[in-house]
Protein backbone atom coordinates (compact mmCIF):
# COMPACT_ATOMS: atom_id res chain seq x y z
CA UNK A 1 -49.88 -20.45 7.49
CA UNK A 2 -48.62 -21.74 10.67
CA UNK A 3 -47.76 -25.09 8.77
CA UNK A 4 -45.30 -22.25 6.72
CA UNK A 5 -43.86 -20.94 9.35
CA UNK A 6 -43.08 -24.06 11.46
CA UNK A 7 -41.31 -25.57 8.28
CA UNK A 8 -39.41 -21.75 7.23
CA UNK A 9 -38.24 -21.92 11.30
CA UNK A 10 -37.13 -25.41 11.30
CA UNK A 11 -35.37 -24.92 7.39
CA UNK A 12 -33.44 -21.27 9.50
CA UNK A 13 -32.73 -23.05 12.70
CA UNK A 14 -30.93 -25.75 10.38
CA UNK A 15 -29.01 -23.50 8.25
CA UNK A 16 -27.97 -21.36 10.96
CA UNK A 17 -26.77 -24.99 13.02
CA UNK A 18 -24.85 -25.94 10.13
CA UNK A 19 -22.83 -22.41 10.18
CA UNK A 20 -22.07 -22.69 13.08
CA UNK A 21 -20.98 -26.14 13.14
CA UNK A 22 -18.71 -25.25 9.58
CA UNK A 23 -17.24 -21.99 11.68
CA UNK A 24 -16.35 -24.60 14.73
CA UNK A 25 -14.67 -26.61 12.65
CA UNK A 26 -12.61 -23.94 10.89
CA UNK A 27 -11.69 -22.34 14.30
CA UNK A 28 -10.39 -25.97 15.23
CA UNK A 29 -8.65 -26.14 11.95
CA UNK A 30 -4.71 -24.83 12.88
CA UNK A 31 -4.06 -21.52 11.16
CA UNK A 32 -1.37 -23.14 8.60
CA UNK A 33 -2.95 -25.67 6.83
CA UNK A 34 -5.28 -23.82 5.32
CA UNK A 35 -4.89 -22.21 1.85
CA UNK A 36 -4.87 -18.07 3.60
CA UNK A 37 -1.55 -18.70 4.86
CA UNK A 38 1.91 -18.41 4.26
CA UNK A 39 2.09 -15.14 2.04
CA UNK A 40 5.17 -14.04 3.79
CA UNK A 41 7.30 -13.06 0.17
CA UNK A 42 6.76 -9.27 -0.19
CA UNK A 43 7.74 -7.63 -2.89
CA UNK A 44 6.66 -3.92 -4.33
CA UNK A 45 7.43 -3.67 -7.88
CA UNK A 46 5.81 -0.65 -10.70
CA UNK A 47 5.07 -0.86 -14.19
CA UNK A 48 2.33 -3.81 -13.54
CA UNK A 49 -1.02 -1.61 -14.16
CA UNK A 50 -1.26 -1.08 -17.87
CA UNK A 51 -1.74 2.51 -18.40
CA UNK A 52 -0.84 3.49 -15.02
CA UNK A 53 2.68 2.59 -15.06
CA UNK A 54 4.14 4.24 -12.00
CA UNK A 55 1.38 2.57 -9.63
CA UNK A 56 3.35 0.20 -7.22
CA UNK A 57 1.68 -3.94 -6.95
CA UNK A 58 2.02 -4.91 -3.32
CA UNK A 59 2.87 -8.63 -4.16
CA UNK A 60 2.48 -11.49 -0.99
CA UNK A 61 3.92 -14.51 -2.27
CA UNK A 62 3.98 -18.34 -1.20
CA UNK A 63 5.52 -21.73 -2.85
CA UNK A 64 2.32 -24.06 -4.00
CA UNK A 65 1.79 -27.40 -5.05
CA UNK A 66 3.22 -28.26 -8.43
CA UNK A 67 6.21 -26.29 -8.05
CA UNK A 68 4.99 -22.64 -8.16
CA UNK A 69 4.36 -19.61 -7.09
CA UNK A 70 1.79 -17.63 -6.89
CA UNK A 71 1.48 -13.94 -5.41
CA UNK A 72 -1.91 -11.74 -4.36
CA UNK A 73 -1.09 -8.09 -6.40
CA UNK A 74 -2.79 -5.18 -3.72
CA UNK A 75 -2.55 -1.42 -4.26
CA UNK A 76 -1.31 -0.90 -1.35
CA UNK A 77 0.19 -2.34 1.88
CA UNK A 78 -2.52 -1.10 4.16
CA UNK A 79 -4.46 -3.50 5.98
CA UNK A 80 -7.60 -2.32 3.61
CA UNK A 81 -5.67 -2.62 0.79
CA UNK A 82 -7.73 -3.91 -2.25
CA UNK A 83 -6.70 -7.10 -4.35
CA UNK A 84 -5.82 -6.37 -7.43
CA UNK A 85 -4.29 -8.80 -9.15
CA UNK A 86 -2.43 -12.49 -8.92
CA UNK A 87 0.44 -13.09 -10.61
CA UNK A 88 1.64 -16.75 -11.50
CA UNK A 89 5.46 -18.03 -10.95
CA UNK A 90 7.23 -20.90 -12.84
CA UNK A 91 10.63 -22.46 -13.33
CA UNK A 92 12.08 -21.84 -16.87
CA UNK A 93 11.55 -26.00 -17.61
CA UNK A 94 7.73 -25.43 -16.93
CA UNK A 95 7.37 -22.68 -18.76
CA UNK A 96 9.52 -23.80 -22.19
CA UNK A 97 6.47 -26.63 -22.33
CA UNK A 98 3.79 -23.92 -22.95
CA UNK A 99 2.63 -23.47 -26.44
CA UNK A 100 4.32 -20.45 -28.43
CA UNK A 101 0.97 -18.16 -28.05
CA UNK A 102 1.12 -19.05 -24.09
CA UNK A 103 4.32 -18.00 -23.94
CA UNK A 104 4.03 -14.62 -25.35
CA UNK A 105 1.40 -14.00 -22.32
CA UNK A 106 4.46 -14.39 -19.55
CA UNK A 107 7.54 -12.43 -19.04
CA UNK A 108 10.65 -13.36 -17.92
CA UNK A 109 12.27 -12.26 -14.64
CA UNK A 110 15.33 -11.57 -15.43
CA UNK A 111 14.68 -8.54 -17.43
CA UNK A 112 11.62 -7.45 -16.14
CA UNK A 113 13.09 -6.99 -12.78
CA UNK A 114 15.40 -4.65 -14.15
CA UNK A 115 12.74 -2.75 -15.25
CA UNK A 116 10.22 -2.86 -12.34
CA UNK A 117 12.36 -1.24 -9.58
CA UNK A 118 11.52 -3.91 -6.98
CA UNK A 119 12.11 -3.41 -3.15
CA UNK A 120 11.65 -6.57 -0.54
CA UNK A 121 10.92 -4.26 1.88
CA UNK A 122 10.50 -6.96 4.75
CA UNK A 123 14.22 -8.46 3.96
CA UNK A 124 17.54 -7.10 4.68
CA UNK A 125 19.54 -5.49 1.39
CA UNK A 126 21.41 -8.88 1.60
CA UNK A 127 18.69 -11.19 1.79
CA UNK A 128 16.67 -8.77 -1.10
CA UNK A 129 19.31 -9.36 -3.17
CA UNK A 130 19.81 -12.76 -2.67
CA UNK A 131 15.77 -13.26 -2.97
CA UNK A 132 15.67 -11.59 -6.22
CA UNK A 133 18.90 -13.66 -7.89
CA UNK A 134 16.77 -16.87 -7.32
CA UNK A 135 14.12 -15.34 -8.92
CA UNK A 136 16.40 -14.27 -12.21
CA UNK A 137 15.43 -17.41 -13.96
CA UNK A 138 11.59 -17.55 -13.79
CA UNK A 139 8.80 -17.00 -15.41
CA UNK A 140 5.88 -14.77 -14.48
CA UNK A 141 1.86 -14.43 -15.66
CA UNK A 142 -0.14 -11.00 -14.46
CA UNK A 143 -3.76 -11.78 -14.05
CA UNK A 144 -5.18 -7.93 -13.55
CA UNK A 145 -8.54 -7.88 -11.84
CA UNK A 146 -9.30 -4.28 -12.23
CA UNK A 147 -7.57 -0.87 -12.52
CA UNK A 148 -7.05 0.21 -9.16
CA UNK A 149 -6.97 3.97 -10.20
CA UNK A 150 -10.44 3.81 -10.16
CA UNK A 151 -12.93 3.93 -6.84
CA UNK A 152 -14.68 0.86 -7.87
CA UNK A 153 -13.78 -2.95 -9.42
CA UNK A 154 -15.09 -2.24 -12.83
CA UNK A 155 -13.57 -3.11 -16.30
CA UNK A 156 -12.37 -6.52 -17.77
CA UNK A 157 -9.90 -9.07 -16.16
CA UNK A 158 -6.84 -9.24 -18.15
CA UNK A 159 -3.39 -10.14 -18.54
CA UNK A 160 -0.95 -7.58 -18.45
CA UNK A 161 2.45 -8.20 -20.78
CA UNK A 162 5.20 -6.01 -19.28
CA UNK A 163 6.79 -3.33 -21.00
């Protein structure tokens, strides 16, 4: 028995050595190279929830590697908010190599954002506007996580196809 516990102490004191020696080494990690930042493009935009049509996604947006871009969907702007969904951004070259049945599964830009009633609320009019031109000829994929009407995550993942 005391065999157990020596070995279950030294196995804890270990594990609880290596956390701390991972959280040092994020903490002297600088803030922008890691992967959490640079979601600085917000843009609020309806008609994203299937079913629930008039519910607003909070999109925070960022440029990534292979020429995208990729936004975390939240039902709100709060600092609680929940995510809700990602959506997927790609040039009009990139997404003219996808196969016909991937295709159908993204919309295109410049008539969905005539539909969504988007605001840039963090932009002047003039940079919104200017923002939302250079988006005009891109494509976009909605990975929906759950229905945020709801109180809890429950339900299957899907893609939503804009009206």
């Amino acid at each position: 028995m005391k065999k157990l516990c020596t070995i279950s102490l030294l196995v804890f004191s270990f594990v609880v050595s290596g956390s701390l020696a991972i959280s040092a080494e994020e903490k002297a990690q600088p803030l922008n190279t890691r992967p959490s930042e640079g979601w600085t493009l917000h843009i609020d935009a309806k008609k994203h929830i299937p079913k629930v049509p008039g519910t607003i996604a909070h999109h925070y947006c960022k440029q990534v590697s292979g020429g995208m871009t990729e936004c975390q969907l939240y039902d709100s702007d709060r600092p609680d908010a929940r995510l809700i969904g990602v959506e997927v951004v790609v040039d009009k070259e990139t997404w003219k190599k996808f196969p016909k049945n991937e295709r159908a599964l993204w919309h295109y830009h410049k008539t969905e954002l005539k539909k969504v009633d988007p605001a840039l609320p963090d932009l002047s009019p003039e940079e919104g506007a200017k923002t939302m031109k250079s988006m005009e000829e891109t494509y976009g994929k909605i990975y929906i996580l759950w229905n945020p009407s709801k109180n809890d995550p429950v339900g299957r993942p899907m893609v939503s196809i804009l009206p």
